[in-house]
PDB file of N, CA and C in Angstrom:
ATOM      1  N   UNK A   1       0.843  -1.174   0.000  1.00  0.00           N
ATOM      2  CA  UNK A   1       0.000   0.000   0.000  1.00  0.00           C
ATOM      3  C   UNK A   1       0.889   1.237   0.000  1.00  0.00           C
ATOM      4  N   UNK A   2       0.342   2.475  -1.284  1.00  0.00           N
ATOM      5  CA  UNK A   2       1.285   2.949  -0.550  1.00  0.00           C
ATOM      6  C   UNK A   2       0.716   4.078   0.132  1.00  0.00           C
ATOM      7  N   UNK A   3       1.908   4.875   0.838  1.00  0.00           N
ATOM      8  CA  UNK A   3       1.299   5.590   2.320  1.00  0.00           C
ATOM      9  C   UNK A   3       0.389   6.723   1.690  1.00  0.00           C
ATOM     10  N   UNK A   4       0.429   7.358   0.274  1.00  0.00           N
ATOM     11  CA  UNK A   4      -0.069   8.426   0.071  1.00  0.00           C
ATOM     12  C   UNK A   4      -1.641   8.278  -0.387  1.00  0.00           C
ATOM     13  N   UNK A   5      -2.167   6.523  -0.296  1.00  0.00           N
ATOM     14  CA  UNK A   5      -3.390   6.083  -0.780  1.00  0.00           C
ATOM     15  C   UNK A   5      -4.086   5.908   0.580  1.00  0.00           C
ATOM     16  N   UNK A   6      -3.426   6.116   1.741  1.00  0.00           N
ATOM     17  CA  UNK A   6      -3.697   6.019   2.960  1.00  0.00           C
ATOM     18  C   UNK A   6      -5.367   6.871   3.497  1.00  0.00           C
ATOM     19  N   UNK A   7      -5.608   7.547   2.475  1.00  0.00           N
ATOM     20  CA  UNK A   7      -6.673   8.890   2.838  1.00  0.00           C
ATOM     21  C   UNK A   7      -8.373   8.220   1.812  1.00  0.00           C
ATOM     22  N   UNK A   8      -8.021   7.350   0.886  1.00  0.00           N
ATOM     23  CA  UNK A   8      -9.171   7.072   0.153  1.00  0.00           C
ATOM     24  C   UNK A   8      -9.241   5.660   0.936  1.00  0.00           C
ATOM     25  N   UNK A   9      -8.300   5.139   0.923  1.00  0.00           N
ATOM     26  CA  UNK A   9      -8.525   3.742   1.630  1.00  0.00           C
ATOM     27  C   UNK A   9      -8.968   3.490   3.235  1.00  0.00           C
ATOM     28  N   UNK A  10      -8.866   1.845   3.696  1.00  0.00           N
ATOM     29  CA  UNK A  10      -9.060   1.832   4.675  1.00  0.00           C
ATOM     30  C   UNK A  10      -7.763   1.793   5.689  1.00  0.00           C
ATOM     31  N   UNK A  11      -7.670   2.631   6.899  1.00  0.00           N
ATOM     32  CA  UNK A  11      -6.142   3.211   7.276  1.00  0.00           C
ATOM     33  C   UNK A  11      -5.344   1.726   7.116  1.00  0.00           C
ATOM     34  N   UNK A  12      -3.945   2.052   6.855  1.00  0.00           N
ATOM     35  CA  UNK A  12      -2.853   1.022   7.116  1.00  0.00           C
ATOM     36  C   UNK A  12      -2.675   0.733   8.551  1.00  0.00           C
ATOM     37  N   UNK A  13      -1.808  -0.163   8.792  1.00  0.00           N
ATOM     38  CA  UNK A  13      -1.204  -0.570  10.194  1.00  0.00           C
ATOM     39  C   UNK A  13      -0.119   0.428  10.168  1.00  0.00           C
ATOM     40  N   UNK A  14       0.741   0.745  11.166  1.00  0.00           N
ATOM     41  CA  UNK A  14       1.691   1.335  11.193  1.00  0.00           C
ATOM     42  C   UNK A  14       2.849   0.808  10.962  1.00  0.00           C
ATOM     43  N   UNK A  15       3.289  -0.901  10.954  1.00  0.00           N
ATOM     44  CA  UNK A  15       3.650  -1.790  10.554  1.00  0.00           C
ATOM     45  C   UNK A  15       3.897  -1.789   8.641  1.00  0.00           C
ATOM     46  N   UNK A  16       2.948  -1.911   8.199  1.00  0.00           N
ATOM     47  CA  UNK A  16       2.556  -1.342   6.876  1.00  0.00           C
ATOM     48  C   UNK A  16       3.508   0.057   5.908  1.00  0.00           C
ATOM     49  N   UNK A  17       2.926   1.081   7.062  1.00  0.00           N
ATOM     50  CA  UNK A  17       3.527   2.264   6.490  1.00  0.00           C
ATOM     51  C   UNK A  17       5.077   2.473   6.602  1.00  0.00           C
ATOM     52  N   UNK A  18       5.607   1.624   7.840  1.00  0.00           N
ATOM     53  CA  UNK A  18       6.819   1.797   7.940  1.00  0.00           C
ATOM     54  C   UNK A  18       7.365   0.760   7.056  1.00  0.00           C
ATOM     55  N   UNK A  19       6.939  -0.215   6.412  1.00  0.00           N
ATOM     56  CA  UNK A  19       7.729  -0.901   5.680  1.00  0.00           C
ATOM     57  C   UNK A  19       7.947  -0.826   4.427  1.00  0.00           C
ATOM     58  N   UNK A  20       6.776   0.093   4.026  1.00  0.00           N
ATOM     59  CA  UNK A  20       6.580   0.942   1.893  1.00  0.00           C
ATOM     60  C   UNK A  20       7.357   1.985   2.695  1.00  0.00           C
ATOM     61  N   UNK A  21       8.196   2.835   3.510  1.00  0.00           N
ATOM     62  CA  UNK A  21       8.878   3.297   3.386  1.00  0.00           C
ATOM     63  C   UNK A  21      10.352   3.162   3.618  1.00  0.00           C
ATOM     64  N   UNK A  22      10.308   1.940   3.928  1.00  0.00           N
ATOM     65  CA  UNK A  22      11.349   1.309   3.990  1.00  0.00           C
ATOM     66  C   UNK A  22      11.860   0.459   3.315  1.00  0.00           C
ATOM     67  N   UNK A  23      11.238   0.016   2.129  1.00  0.00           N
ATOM     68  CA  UNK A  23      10.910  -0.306   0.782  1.00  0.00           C
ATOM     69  C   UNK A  23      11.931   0.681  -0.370  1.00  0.00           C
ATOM     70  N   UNK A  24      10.827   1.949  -0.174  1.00  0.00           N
ATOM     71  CA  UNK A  24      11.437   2.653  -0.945  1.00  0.00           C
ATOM     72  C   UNK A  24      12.481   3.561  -0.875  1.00  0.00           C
ATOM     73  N   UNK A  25      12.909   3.176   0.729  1.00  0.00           N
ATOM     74  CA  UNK A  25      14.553   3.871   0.732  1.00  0.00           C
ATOM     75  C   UNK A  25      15.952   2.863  -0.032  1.00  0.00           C
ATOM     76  N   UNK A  26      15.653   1.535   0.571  1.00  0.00           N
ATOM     77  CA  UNK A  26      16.075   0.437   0.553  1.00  0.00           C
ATOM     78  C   UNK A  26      16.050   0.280  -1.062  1.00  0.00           C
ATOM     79  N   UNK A  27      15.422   0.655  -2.241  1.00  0.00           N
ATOM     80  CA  UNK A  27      15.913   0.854  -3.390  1.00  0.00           C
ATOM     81  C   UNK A  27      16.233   1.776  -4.172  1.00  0.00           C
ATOM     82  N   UNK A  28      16.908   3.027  -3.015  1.00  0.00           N
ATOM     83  CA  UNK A  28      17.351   3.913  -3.814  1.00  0.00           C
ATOM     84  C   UNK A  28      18.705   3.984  -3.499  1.00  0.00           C
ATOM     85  N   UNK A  29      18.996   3.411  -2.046  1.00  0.00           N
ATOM     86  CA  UNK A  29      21.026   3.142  -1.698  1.00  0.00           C
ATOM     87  C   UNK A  29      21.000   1.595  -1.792  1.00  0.00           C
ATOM     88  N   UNK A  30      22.501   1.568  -1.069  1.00  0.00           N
ATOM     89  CA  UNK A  30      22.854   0.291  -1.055  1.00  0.00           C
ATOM     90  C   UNK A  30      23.393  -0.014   0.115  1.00  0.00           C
ATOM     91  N   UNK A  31      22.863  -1.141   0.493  1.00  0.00           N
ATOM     92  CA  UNK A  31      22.591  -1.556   1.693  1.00  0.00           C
ATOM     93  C   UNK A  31      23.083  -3.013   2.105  1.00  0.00           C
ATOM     94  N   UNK A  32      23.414  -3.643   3.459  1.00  0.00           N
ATOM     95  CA  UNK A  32      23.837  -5.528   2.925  1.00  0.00           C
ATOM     96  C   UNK A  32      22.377  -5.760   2.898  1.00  0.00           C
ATOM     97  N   UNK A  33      22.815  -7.206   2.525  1.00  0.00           N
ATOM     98  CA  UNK A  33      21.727  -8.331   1.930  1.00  0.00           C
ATOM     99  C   UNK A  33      21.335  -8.471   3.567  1.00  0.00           C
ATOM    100  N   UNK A  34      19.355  -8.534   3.247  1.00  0.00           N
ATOM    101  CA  UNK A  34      19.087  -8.684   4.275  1.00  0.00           C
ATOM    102  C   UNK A  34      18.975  -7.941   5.546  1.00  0.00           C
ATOM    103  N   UNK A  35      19.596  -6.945   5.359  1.00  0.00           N
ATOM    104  CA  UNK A  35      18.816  -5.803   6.013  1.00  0.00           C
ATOM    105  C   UNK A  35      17.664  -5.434   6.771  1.00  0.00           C
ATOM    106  N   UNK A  36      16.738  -5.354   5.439  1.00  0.00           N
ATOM    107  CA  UNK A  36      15.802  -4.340   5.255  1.00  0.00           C
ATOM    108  C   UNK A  36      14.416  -6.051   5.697  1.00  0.00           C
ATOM    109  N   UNK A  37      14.957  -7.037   5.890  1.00  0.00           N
ATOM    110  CA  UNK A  37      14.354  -8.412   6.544  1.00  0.00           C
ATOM    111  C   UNK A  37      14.429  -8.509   7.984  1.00  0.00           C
ATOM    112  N   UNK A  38      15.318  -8.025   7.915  1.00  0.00           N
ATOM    113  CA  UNK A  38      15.999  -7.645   9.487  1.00  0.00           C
ATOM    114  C   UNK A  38      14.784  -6.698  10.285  1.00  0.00           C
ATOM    115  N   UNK A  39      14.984  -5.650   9.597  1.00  0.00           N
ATOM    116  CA  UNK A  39      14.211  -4.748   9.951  1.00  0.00           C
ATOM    117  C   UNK A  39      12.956  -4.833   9.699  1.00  0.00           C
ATOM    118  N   UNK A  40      12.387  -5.698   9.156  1.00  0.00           N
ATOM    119  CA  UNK A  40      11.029  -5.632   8.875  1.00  0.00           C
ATOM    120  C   UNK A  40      10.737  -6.925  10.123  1.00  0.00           C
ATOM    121  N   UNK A  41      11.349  -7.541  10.217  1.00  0.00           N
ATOM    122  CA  UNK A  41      10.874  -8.847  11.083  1.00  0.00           C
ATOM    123  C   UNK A  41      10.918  -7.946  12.929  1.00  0.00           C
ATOM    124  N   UNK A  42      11.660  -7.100  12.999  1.00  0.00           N
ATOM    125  CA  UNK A  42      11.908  -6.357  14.206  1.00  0.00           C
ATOM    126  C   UNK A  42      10.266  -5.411  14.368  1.00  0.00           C
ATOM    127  N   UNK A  43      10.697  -4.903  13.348  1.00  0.00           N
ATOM    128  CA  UNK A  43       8.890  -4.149  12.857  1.00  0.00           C
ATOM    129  C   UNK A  43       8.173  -5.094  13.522  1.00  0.00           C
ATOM    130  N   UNK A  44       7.724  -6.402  12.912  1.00  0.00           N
ATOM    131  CA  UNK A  44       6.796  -7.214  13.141  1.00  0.00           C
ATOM    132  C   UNK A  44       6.655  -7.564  14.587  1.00  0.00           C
ATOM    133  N   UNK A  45       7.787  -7.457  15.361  1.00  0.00           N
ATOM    134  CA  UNK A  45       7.939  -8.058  16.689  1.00  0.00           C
ATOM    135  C   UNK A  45       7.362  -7.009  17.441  1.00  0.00           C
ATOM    136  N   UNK A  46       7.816  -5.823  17.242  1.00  0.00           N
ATOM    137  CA  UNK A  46       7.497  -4.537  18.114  1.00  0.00           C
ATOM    138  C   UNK A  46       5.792  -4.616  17.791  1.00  0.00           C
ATOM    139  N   UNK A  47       5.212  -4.115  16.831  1.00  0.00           N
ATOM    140  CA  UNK A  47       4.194  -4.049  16.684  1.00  0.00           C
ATOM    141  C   UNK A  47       3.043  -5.334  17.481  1.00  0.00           C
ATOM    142  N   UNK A  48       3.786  -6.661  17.172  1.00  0.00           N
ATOM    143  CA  UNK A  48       2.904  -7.812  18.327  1.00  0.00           C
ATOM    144  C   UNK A  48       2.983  -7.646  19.493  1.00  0.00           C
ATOM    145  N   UNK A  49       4.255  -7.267  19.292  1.00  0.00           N
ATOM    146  CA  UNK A  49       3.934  -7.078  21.459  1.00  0.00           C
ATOM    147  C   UNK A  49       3.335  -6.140  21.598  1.00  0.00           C
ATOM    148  N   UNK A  50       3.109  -4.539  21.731  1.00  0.00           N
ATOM    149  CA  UNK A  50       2.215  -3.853  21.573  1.00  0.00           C
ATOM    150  C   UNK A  50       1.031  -4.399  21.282  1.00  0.00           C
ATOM    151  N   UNK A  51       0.496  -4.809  20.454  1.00  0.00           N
ATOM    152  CA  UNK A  51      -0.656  -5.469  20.411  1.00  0.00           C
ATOM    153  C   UNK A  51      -1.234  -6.347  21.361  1.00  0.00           C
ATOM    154  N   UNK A  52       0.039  -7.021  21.705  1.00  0.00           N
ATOM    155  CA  UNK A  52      -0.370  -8.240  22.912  1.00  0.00           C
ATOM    156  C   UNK A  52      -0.840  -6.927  24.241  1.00  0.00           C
ATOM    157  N   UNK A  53      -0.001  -6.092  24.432  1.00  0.00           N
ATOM    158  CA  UNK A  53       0.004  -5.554  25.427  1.00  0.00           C
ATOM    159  C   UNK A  53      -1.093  -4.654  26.013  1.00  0.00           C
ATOM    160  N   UNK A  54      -1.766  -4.144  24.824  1.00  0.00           N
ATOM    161  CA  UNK A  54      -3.172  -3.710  24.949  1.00  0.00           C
ATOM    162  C   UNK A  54      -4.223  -4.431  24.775  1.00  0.00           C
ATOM    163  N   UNK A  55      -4.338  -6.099  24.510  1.00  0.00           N
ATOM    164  CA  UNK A  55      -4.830  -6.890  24.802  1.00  0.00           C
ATOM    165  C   UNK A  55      -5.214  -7.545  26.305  1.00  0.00           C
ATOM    166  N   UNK A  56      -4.404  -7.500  26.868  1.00  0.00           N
ATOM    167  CA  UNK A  56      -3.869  -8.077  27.896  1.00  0.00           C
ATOM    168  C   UNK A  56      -4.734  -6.731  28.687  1.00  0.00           C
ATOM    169  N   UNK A  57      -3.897  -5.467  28.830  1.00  0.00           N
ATOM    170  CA  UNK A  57      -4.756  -4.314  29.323  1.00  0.00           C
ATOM    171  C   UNK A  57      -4.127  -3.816  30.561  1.00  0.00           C
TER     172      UNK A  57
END
């Protein structure tokens, strides 16, 4: 998705937005292999626990 369709659509996760922009930094330098997996799987972690955590309450 990208973030600027964010206003007609239904909202993104924040998960989401940080990763189309991290997307499109990630193909404009150069970076190691795996990186930008790195960072997206860290994304993913932060965002579940948060989630868990306002679950929980």
């Amino acid at each position: 998705m990208d973030i600027f369709q964010l206003k007609t659509n239904k909202a993104a996760s924040i998960q989401t937005v940080e990763m189309d922009l991290l997307v499109q930094h990630a193909s404009s330098v150069e970076i190691p292999q795996g990186t930008v997996t790195w960072l997206a799987q860290g994304l993913a972690i932060k965002e579940n626990w948060w989630l868990l955590k306002e679950w929980i309450g």
